[in-house]
Protein backbone atom coordinates (compact mmCIF):
# COMPACT_ATOMS: atom_id res chain seq x y z
CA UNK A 1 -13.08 36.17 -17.27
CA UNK A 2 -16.72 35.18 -16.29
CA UNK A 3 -19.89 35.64 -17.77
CA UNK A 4 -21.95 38.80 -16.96
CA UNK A 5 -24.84 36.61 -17.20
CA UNK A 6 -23.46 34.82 -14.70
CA UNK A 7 -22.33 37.73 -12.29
CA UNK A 8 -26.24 39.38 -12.57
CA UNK A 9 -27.51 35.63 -12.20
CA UNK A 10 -25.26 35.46 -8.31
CA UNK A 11 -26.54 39.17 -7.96
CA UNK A 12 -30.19 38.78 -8.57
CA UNK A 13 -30.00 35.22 -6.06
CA UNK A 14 -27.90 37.64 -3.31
CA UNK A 15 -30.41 40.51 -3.16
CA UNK A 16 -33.62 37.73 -3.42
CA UNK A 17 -32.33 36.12 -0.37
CA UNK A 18 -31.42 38.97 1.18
CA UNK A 19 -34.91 40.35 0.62
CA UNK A 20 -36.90 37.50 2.11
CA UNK A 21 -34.84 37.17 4.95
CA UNK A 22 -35.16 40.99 5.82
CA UNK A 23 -39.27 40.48 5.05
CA UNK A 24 -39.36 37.88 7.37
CA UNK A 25 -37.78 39.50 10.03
CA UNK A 26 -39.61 42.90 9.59
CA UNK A 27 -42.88 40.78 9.58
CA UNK A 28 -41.94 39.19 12.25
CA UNK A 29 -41.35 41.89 14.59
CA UNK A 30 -44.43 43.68 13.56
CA UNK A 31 -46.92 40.92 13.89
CA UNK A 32 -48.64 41.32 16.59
CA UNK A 33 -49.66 45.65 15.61
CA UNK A 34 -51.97 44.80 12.78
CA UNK A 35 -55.20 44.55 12.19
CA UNK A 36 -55.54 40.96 11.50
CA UNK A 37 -52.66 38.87 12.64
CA UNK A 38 -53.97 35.69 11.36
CA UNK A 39 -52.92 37.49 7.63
CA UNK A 40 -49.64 38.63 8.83
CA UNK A 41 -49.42 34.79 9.12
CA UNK A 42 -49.80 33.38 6.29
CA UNK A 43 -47.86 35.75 4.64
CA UNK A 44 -44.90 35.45 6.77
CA UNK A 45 -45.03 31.21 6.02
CA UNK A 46 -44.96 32.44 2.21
CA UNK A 47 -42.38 34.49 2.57
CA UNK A 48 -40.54 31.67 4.60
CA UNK A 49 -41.62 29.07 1.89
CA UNK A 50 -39.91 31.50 -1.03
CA UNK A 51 -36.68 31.76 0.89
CA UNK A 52 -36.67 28.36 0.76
CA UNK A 53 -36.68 28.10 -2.86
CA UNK A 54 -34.27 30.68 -3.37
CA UNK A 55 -31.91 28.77 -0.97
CA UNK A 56 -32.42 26.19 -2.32
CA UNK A 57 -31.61 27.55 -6.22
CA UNK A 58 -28.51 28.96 -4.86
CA UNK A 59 -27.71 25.26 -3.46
CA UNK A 60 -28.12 23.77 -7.24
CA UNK A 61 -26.53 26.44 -8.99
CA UNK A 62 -23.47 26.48 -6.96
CA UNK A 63 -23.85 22.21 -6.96
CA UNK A 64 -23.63 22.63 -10.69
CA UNK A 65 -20.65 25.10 -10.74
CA UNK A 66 -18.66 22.73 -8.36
CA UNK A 67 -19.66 20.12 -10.17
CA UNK A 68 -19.78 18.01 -6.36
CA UNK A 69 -22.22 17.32 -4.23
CA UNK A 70 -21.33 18.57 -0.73
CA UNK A 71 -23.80 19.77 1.15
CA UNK A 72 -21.80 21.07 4.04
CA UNK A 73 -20.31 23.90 2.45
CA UNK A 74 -22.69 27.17 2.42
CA UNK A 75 -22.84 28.36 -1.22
CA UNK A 76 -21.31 31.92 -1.40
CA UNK A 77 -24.63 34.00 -2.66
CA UNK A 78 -26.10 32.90 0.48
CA UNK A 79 -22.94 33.57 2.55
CA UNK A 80 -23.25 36.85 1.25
CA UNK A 81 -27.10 37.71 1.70
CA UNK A 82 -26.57 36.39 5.31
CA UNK A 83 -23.27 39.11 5.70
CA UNK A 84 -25.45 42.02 4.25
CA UNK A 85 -28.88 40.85 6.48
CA UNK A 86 -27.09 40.94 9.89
C-alpha cells in the first residue's frame, strides 16, 4: 500500500509541471499583444527557470525511489504532466 504522503507529493509535482508548461506556452503565444513585451519576457524565462526546478525535483525524487541513477528514463510525474499538457 503506499503512502498518501507520497501519492499528494507525485500529485502536487504532476499539476506544478503541468502548470508551468501550460504558462509558458500561453505566454508564449500571447507575447507579442501586450503592452510591454520586454516584461512578458522576463517572466516567461522565470517561468522557464521554475519548470526547471520542478523537473528537476521530479528527477531526484524518482532517482531516490529507484534507488539508480539512470538518466534516460523520463520519471513518470513528468510523463504524466507532458500527457495532460498536449
Amino acid at each position: 500500500m503506499t503512502n498518501p504522503i507520497d501519492d499528494r507529493i507525485e500529485a502536487k509535482l504532476i499539476s506544478k509541471i503541468a502548470h508551468y508548461r501550460l504558462s509558458i506556452r500561453t505566454q508564449f503565444r500571447n507575447r507579442h499583444h501586450v503592452a510591454w513585451p520586454e516584461l512578458t519576457y522576463k517572466t516567461i524565462i522565470g517561468d522557464i527557470r521554475d519548470l526547471k526546478v520542478w523537473i528537476r525535483i521530479a528527477e531526484l525524487i524518482d532517482e531516490a525511489k529507484a534507488g539508480t541513477d539512470i538518466p534516460s528514463v523520463t520519471p513518470y510525474t513528468i510523463y504524466q504532466a507532458k500527457q495532460l499538457t498536449l
